[in-house]
N, C-alpha and C. Protein backbone atom coordinates (compact mmCIF):
# COMPACT_ATOMS: atom_id res chain seq x y z
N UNK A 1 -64.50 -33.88 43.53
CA UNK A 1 -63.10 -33.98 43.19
C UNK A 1 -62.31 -32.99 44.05
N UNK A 2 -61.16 -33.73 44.40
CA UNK A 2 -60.68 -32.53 45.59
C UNK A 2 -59.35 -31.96 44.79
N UNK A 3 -59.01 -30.51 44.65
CA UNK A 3 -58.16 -29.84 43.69
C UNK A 3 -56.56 -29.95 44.23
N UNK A 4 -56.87 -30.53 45.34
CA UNK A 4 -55.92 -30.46 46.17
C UNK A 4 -55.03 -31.85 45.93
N UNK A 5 -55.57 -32.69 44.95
CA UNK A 5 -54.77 -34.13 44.29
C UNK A 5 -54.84 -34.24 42.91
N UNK A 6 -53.92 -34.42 42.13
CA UNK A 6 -53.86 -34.32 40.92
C UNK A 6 -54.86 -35.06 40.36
N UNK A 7 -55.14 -35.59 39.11
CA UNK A 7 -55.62 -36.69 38.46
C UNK A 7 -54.41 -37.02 37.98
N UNK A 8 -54.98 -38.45 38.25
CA UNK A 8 -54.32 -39.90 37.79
C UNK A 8 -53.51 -38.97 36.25
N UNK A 9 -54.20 -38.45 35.30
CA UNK A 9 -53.65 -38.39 33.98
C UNK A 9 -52.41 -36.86 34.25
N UNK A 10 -52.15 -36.43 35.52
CA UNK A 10 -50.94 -35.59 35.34
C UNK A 10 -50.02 -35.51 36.30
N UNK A 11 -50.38 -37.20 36.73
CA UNK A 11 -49.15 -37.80 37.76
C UNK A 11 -48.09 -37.90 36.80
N UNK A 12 -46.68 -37.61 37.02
CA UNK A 12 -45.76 -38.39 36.26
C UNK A 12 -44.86 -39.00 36.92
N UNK A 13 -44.70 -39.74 36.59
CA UNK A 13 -43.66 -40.57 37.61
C UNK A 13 -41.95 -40.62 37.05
N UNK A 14 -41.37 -40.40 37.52
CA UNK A 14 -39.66 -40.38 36.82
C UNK A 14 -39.18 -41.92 37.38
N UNK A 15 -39.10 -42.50 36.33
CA UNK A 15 -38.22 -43.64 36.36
C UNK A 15 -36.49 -43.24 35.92
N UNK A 16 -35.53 -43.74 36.84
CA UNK A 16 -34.34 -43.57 36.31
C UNK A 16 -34.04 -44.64 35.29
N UNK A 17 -32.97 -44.31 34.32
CA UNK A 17 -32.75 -45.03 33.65
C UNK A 17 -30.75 -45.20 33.87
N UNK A 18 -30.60 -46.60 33.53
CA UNK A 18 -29.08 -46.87 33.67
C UNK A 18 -28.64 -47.47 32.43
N UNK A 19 -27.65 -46.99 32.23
CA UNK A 19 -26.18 -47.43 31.55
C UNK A 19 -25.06 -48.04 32.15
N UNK A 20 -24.68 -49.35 31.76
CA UNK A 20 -23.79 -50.31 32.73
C UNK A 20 -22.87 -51.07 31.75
N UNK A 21 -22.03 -51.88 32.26
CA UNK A 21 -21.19 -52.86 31.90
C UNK A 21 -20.86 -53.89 32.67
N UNK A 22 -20.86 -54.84 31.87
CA UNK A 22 -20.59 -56.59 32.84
C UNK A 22 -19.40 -56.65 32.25
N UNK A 23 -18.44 -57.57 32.91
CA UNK A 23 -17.76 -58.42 32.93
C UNK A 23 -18.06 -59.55 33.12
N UNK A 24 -17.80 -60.71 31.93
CA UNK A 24 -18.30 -61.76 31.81
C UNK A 24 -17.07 -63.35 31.88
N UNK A 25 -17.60 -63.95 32.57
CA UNK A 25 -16.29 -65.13 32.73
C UNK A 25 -15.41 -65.05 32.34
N UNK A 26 -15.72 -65.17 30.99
CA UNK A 26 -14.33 -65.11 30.56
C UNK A 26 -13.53 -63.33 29.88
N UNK A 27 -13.82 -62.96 30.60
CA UNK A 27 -13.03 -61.50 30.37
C UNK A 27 -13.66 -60.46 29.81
N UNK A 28 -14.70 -60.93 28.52
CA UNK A 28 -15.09 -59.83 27.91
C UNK A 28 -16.21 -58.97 28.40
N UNK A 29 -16.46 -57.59 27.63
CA UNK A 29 -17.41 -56.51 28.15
C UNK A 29 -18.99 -56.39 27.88
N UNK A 30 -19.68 -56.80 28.41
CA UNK A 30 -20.90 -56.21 28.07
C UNK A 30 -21.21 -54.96 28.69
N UNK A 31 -21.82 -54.23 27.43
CA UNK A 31 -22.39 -52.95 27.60
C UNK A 31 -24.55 -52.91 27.74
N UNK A 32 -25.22 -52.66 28.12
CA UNK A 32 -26.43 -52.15 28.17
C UNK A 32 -26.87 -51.27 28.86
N UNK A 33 -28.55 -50.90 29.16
CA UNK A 33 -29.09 -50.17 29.49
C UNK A 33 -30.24 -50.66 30.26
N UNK A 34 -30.82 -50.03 31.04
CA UNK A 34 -32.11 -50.61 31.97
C UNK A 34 -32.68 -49.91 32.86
N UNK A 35 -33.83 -49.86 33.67
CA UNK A 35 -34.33 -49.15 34.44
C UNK A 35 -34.21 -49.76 35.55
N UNK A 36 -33.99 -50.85 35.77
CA UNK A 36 -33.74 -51.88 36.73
C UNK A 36 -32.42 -52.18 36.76
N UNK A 37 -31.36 -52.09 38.02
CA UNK A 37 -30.02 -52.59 37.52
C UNK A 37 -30.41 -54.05 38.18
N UNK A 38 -30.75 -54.49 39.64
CA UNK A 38 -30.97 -55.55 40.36
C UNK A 38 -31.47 -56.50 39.44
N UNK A 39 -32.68 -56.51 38.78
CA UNK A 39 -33.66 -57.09 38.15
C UNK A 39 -32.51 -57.68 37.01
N UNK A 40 -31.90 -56.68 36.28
CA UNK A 40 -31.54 -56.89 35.11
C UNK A 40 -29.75 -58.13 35.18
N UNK A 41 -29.31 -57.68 35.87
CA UNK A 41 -27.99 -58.58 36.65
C UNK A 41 -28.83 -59.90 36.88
N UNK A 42 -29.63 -59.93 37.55
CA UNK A 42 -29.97 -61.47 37.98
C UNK A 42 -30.59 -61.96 36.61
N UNK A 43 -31.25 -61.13 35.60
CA UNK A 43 -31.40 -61.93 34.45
C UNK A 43 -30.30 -62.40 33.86
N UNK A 44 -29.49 -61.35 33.56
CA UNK A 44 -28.45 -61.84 32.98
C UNK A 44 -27.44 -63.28 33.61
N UNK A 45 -27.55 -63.10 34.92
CA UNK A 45 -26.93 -64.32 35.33
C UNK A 45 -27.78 -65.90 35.43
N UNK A 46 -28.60 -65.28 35.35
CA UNK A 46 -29.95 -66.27 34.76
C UNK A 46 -29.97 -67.47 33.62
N UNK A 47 -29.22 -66.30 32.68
CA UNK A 47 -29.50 -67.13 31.17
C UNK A 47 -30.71 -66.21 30.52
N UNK A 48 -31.62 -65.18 30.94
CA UNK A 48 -32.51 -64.46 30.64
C UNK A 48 -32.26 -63.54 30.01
N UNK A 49 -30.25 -62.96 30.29
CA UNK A 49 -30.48 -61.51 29.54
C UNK A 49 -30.44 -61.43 27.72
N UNK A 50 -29.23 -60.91 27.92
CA UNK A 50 -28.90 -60.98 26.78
C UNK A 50 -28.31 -62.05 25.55
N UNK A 51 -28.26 -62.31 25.29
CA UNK A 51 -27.47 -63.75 23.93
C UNK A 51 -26.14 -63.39 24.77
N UNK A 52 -25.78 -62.85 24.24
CA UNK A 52 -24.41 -62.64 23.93
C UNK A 52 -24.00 -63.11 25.71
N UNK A 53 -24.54 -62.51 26.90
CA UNK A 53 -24.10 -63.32 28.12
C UNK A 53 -24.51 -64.05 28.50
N UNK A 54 -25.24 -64.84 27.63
CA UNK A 54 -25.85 -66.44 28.52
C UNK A 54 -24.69 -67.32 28.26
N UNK A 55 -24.12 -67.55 27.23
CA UNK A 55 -22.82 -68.28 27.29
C UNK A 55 -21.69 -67.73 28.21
N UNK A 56 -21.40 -66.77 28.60
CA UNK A 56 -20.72 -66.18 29.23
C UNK A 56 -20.76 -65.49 30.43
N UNK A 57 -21.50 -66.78 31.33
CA UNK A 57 -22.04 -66.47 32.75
C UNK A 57 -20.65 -67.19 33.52
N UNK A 58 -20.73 -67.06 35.09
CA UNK A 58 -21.61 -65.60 35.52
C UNK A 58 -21.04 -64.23 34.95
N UNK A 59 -21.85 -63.32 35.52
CA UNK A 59 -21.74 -61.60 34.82
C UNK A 59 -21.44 -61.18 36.20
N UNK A 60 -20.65 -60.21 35.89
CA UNK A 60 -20.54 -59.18 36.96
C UNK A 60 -20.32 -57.64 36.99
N UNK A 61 -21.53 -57.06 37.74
CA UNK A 61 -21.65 -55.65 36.90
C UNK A 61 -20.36 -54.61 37.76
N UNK A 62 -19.34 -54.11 36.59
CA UNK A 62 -18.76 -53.18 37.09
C UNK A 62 -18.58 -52.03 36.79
N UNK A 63 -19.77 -51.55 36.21
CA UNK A 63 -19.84 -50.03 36.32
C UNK A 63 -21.32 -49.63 35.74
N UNK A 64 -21.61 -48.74 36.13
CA UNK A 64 -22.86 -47.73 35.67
C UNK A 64 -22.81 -46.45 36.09
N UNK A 65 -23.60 -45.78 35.50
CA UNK A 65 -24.33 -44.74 35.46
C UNK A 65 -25.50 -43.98 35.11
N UNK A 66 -25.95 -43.45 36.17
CA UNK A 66 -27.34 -42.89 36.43
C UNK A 66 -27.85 -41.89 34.82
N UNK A 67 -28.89 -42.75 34.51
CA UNK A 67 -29.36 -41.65 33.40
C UNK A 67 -30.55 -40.97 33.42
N UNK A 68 -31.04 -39.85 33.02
CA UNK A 68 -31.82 -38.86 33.01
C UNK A 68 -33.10 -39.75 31.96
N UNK A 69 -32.97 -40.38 31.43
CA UNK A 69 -34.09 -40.81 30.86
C UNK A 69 -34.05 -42.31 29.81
N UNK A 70 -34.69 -42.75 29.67
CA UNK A 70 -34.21 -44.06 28.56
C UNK A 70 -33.65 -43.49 27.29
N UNK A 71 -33.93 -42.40 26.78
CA UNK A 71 -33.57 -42.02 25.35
C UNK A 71 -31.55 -41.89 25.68
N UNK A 72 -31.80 -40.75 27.07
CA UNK A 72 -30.00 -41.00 27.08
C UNK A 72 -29.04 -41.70 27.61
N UNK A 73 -29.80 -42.85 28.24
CA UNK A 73 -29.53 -44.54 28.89
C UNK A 73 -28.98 -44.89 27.29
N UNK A 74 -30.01 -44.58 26.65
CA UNK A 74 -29.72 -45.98 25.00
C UNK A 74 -28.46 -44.94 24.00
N UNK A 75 -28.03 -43.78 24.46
CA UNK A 75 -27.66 -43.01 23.62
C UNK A 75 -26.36 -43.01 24.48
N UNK A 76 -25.74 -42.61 25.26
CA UNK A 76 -25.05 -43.36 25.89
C UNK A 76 -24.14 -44.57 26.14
N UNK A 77 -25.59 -45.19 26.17
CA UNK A 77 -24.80 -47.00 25.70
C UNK A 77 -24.42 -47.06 24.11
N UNK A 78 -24.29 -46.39 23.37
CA UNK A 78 -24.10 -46.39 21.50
C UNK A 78 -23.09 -45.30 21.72
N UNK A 79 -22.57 -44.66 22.76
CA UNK A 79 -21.05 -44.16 22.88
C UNK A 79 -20.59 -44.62 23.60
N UNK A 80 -20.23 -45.88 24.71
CA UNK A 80 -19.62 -46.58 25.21
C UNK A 80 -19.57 -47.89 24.37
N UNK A 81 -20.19 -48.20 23.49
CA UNK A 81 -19.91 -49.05 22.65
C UNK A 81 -19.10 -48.92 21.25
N UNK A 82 -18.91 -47.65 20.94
CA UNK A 82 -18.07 -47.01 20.20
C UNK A 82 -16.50 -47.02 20.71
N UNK A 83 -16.34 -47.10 21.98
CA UNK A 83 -15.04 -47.45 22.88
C UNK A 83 -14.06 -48.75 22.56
N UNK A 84 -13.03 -48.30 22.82
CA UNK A 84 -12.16 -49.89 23.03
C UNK A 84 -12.26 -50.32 24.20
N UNK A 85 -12.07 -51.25 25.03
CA UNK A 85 -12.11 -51.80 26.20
C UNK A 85 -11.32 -50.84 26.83
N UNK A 86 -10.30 -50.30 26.47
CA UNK A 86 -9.12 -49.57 27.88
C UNK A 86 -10.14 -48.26 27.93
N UNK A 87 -10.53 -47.96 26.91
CA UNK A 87 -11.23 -46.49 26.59
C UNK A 87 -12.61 -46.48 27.80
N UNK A 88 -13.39 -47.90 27.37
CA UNK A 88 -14.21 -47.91 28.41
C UNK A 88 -14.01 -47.92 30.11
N UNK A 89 -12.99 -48.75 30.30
CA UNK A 89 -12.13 -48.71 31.67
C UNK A 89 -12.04 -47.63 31.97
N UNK A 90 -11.23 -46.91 31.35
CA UNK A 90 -10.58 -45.39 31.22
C UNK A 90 -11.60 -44.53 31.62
N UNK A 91 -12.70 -44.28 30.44
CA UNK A 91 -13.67 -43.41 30.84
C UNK A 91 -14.55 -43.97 32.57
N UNK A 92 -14.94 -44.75 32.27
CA UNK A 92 -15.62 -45.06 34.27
C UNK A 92 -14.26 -44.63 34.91
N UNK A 93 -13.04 -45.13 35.22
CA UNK A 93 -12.89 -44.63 36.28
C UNK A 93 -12.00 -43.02 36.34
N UNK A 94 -12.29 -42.40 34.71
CA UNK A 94 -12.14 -40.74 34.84
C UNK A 94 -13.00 -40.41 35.48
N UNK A 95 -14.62 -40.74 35.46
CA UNK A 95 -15.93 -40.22 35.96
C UNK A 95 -15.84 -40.78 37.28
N UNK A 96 -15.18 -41.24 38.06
CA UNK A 96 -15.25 -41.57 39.28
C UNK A 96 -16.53 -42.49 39.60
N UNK A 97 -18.01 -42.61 38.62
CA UNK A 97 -19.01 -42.78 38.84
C UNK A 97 -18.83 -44.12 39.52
N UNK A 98 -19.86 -44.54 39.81
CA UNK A 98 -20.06 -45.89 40.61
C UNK A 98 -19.35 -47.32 39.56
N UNK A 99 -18.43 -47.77 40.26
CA UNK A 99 -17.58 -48.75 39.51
C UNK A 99 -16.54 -49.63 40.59
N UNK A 100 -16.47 -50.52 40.40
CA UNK A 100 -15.33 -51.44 41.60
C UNK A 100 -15.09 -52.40 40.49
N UNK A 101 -14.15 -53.29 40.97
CA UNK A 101 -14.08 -54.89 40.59
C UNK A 101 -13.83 -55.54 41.54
């Protein structure tokens, strides 16, 4: 065994985790979370993601942000869902974070 490479059992690997919002055909907001944003957009425009945007395709993601782990991806998304729509607007583009339309 060479000391000079970990074992397999104290590799850790950091997955990022994201917090996002769609805009959906017809106007309204979806909020979620994911480790995948690519993956997760093409489900959703799929018919794969969520209920709530398979009727309300296509999706288009306009905003996220980078999270430190899934616990504060999902914790996160349960205070942007606590928001009104202007509130959510509002807050992305106070944070400057990654957002367009």
């Amino acid at each position: 065994m060479n000391p000079e490479v970990p074992e397999l059992s104290t590799v850790i690997i950091a997955v990022m985790a994201y917090v996002y919002l769609l805009r959906c055909a017809d106007g309204s907001l979806y909020c979620g979370w994911t480790n995948d944003l690519e993956r997760r957009l093409a489900a959703h425009n799929s018919g794969k993601g969520a209920k709530f945007t398979r009727s309300r395709r296509p999706v288009e993601l306009v905003y996220w942000e980078e999270c430190e782990s899934k616990s504060s991806a999902m914790k996160r998304e349960c205070e942007l869902k606590q928001l009104s729509r202007a509130e959510k607007l509002g807050d992305a583009r106070k944070k400057k974070a990654k957002f367009w339309w």
